[in-house]
C-alpha atoms as a PDB file:
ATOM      1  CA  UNK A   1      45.236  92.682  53.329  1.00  0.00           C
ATOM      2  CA  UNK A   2      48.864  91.851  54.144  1.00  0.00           C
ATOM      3  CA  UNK A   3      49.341  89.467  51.552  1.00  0.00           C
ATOM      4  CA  UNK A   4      48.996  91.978  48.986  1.00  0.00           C
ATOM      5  CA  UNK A   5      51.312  94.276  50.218  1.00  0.00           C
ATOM      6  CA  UNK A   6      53.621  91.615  50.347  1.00  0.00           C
ATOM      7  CA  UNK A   7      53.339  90.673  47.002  1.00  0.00           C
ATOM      8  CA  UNK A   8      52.077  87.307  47.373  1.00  0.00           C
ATOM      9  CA  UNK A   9      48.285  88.004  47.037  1.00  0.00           C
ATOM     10  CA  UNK A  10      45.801  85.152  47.056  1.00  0.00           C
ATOM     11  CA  UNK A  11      48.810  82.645  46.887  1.00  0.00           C
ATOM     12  CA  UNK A  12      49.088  83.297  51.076  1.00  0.00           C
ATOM     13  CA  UNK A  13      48.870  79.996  52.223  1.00  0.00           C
ATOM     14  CA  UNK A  14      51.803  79.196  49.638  1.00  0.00           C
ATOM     15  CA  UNK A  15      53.543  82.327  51.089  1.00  0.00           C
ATOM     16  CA  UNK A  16      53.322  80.980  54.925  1.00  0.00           C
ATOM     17  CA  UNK A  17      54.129  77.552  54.131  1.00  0.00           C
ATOM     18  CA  UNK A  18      57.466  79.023  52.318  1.00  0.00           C
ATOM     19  CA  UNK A  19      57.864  81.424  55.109  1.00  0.00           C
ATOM     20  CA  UNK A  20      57.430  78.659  57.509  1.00  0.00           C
ATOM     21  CA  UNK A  21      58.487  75.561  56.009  1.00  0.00           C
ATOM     22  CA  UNK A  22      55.570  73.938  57.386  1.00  0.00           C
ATOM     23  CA  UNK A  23      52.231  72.014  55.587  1.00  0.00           C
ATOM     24  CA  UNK A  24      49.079  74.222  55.335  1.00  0.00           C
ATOM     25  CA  UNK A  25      47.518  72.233  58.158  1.00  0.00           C
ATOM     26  CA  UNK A  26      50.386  73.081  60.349  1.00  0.00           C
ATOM     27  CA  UNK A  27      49.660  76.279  60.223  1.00  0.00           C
ATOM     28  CA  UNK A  28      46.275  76.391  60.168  1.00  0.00           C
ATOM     29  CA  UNK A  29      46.066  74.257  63.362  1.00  0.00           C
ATOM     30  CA  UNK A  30      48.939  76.712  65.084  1.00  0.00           C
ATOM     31  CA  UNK A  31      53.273  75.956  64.239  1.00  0.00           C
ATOM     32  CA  UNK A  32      53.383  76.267  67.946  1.00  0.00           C
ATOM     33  CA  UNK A  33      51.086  73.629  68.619  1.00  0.00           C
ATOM     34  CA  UNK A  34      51.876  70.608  66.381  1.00  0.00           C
ATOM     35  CA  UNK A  35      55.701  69.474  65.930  1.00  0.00           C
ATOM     36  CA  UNK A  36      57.276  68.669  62.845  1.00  0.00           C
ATOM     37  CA  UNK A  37      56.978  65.036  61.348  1.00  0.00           C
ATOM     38  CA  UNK A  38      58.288  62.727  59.137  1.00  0.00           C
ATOM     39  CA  UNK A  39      55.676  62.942  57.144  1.00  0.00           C
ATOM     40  CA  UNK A  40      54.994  66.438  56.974  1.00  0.00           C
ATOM     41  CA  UNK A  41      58.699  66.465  55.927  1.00  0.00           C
ATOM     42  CA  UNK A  42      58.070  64.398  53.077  1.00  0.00           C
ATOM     43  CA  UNK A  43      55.070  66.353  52.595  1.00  0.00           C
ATOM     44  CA  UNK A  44      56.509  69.173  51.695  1.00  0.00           C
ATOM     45  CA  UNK A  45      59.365  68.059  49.556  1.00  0.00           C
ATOM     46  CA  UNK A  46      56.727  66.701  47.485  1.00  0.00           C
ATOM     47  CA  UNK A  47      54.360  69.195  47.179  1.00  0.00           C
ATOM     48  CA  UNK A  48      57.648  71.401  46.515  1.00  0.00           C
ATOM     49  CA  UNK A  49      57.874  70.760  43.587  1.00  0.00           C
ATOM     50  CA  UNK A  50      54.485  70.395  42.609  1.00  0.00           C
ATOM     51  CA  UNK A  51      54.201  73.790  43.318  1.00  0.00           C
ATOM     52  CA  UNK A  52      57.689  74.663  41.491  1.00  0.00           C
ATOM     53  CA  UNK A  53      55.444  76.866  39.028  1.00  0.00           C
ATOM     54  CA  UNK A  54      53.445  78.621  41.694  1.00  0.00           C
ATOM     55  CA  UNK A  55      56.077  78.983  43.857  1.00  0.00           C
ATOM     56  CA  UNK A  56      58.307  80.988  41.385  1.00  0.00           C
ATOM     57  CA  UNK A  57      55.503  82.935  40.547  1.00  0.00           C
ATOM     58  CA  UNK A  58      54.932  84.000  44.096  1.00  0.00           C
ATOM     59  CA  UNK A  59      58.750  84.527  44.200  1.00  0.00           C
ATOM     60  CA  UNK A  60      58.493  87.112  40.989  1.00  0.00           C
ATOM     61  CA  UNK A  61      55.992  89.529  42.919  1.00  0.00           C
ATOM     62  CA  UNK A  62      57.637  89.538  46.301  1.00  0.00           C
ATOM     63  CA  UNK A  63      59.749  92.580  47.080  1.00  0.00           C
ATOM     64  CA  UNK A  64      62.856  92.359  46.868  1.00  0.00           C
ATOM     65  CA  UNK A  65      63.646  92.714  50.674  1.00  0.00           C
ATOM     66  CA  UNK A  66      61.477  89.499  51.428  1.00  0.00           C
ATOM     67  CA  UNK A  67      63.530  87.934  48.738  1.00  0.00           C
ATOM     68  CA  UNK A  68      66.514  88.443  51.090  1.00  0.00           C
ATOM     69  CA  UNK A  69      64.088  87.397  54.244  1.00  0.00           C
ATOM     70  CA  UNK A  70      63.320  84.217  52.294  1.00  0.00           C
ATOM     71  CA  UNK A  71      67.175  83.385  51.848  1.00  0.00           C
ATOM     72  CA  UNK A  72      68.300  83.943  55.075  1.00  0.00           C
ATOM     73  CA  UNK A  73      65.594  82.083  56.345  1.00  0.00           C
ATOM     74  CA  UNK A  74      66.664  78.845  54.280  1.00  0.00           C
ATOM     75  CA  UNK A  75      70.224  78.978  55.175  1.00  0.00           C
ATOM     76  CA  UNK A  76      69.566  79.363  58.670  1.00  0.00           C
ATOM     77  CA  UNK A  77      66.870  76.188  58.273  1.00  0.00           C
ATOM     78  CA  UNK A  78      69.711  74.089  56.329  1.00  0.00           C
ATOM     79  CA  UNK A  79      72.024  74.958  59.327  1.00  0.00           C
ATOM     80  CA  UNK A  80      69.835  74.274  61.600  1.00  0.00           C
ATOM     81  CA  UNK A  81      69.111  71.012  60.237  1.00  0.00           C
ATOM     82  CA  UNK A  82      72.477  70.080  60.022  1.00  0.00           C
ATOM     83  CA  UNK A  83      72.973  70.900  63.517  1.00  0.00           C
ATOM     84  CA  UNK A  84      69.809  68.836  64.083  1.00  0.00           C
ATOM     85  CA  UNK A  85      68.209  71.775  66.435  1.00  0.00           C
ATOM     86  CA  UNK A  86      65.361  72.173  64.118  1.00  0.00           C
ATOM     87  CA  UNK A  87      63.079  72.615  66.700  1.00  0.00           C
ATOM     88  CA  UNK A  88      64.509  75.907  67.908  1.00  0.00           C
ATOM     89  CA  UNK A  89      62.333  79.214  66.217  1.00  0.00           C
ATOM     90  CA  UNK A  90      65.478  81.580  68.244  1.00  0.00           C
ATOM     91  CA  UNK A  91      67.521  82.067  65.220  1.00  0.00           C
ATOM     92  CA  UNK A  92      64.889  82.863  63.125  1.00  0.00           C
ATOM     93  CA  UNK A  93      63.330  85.168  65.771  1.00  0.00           C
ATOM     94  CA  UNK A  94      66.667  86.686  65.929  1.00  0.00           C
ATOM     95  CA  UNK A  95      67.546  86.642  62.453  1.00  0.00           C
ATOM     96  CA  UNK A  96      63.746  88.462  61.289  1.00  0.00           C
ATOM     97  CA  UNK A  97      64.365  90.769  64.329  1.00  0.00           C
ATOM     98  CA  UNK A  98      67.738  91.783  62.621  1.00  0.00           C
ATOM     99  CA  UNK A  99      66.083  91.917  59.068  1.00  0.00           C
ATOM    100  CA  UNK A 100      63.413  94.475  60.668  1.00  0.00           C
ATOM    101  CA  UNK A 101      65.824  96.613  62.271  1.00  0.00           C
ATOM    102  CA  UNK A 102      67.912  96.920  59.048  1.00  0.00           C
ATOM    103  CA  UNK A 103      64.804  97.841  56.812  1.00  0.00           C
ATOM    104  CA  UNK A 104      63.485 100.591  59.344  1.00  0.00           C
ATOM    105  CA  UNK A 105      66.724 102.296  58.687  1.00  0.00           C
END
């Protein structure tokens, strides 16, 4: 299972909602189908920190080269959001295609 060789384990649908910065029923229902809302917005700002504890777990086990995935990936969001083009996946395509190359080196 991918999950484990990522480090994140069982706590996978904390992973992808990290990795994503989407709610679990986002993603389960397809990113690419359902756009982001208000209230999934506030969704996940509170179940943030809810999951504080479990989310720096998860953080602990995760290589350290999806550590730097993870914080690129959050700049480029905050950017992105203060640019209002939240909408757009190209940076992150183009940033994780980037991240790829540089590990396969």
């Amino acid at each position: 299972m991918y999950s484990r060789r990522l480090g994140a384990g069982d706590l996978y649908p904390l992973f992808a909602c990290m990795l994503t910065a989407r709610s679990w029923a986002s993603i389960t229902k397809g990113i690419d189908q359902t756009p982001v809302s208000e209230t999934e917005d506030v969704e996940i700002r509170v179940n943030a920190a809810k999951y504080l504890p479990r989310i720096n777990e998860l953080l602990n086990k995760v290589p350290r080269q999806m550590l730097l995935l993870l914080k690129t990936n959050d700049l480029l969001r905050g950017i992105e959001t203060s640019l209002q083009t939240r909408a757009n996946a190209t940076s992150f395509i183009n940033m994780s295609r980037c991240c790829v190359r540089a590990l396969s080196r």
